[in-house]
Protein backbone atom coordinates (compact mmCIF):
# COMPACT_ATOMS: atom_id res chain seq x y z
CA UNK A 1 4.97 2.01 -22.50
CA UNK A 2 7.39 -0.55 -21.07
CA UNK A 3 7.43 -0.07 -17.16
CA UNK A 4 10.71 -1.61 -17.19
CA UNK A 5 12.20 0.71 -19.20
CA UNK A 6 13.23 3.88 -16.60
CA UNK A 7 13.63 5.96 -20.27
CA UNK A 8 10.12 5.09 -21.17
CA UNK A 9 8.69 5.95 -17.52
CA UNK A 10 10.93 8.87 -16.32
CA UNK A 11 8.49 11.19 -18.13
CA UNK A 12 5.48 9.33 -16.56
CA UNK A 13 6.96 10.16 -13.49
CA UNK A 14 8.16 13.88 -14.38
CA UNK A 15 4.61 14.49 -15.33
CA UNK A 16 3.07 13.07 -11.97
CA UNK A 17 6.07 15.38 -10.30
CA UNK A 18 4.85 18.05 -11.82
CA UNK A 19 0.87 18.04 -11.66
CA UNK A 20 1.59 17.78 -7.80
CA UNK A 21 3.93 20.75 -7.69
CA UNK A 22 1.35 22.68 -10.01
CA UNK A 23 -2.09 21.68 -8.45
CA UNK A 24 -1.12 20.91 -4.80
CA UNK A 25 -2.80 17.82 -4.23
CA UNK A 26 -1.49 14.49 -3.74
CA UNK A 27 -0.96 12.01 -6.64
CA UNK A 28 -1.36 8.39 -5.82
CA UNK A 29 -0.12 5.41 -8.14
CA UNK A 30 -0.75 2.41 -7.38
CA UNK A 31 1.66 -0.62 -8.20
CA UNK A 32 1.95 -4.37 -7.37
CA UNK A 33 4.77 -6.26 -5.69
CA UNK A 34 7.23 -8.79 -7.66
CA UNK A 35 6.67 -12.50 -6.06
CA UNK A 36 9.32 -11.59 -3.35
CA UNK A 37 6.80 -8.78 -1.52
CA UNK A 38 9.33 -6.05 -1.31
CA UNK A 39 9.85 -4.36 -3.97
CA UNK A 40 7.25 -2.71 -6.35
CA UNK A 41 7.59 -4.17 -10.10
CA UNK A 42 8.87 -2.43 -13.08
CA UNK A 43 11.44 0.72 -13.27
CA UNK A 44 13.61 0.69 -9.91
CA UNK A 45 12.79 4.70 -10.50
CA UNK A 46 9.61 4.23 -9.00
CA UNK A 47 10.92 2.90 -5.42
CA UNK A 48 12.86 6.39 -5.39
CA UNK A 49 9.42 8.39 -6.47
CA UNK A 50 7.60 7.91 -3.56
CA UNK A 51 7.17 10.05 -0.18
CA UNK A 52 4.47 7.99 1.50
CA UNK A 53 3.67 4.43 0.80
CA UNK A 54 1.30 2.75 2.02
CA UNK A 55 1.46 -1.35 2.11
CA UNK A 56 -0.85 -3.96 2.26
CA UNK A 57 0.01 -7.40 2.72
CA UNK A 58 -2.78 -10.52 2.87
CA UNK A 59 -1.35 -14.49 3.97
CA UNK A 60 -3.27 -17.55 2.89
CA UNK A 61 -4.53 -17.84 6.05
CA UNK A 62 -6.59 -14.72 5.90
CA UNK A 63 -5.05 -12.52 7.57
CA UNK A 64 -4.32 -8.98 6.11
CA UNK A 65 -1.57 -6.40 7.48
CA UNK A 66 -1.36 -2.73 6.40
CA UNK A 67 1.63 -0.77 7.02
CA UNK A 68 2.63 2.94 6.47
CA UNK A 69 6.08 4.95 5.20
CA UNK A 70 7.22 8.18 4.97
CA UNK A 71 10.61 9.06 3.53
CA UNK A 72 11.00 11.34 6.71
CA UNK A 73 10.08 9.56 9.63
CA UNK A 74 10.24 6.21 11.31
CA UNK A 75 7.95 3.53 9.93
CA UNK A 76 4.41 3.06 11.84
CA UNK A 77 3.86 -0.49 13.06
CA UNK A 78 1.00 -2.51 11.17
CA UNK A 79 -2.25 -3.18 11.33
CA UNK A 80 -2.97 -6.69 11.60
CA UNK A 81 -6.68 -7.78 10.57
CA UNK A 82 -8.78 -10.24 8.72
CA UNK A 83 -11.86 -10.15 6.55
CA UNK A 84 -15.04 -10.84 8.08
CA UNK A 85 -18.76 -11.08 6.78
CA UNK A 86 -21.36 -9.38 9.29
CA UNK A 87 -24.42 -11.49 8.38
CA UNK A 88 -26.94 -8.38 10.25
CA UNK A 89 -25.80 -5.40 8.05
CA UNK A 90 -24.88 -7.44 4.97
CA UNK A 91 -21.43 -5.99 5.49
CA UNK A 92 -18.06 -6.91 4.90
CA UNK A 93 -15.97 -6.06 8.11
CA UNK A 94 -12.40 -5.77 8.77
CA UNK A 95 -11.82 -7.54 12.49
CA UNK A 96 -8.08 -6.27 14.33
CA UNK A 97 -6.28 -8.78 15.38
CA UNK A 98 -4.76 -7.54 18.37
CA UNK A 99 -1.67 -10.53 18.56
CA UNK A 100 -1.03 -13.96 18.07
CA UNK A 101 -4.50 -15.96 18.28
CA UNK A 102 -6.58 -12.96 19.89
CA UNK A 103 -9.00 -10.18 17.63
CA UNK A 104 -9.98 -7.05 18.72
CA UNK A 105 -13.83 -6.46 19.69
CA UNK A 106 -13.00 -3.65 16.99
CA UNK A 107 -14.00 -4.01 13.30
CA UNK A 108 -14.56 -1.65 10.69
C-alpha cells in the first residue's frame, strides 16, 4: 500500500475504526514524523484518525520530552527527561528534568 495515497489507506483506517467499535479495546498505530516534527508522514487522513496521541520528542543533546493529546481536552504539559545508565541494577533509567539545568532526584 502507498501511505500517501488517502484511497489506498482509508480502508486501513475503516478497518482499525471498526475492530475498535466491535472489540472495545483501544487500537494503537504508531507513525513517524516528516523532518519538520509536526506532522505524522503519509495520508493527511491519519492526523484526523486519532483521539489520543501521544508524542515523543528526543534533541541531540539528550534530552527526551513526551507529551499527551486528546481531541477533547486541553493538551497536558511535557515531560522533560534524559536517558541515563544506572551502573548498580544494570538498568537503563529515565532521569526528569525538572527545568532549565536542574533533574529531578526522580528516575524511572
Amino acid at each position: 500500500m502507498d501511505e500517501n495515497s488517502q484511497r489506498e489507506m482509508a480502508p486501513v483506517l475503516d478497518f482499525m475504526r471498526d475492530l475498535r467499535d466491535t472489540s472495545g479495546a483501544a487500537v494503537v498505530f504508531v507513525r513517524h514524523t516528516g523532518y519538520s516534527g509536526t506532522h505524522m508522514r503519509g495520508s493527511s487522513d491519519r492526523e484526523g484518525y486519532w483521539e489520543s496521541k501521544i508524542t515523543l520528542t528526543c534533541k541531540d543533546e539528550g534530552t527526551c520530552e513526551i507529551s499527551a493529546e486528546h481531541r477533547e481536552v486541553e493538551a497536558s504539559e511535557g515531560i522533560r527527561y534524559r536517558r541515563s545508565w544506572d551502573e548498580h541494577s544494570r538498568s537503563r533509567r529515565l532521569v526528569a528534568i525538572e527545568g532549565p539545568g536542574q533533574e529531578s532526584s526522580e528516575s524511572w
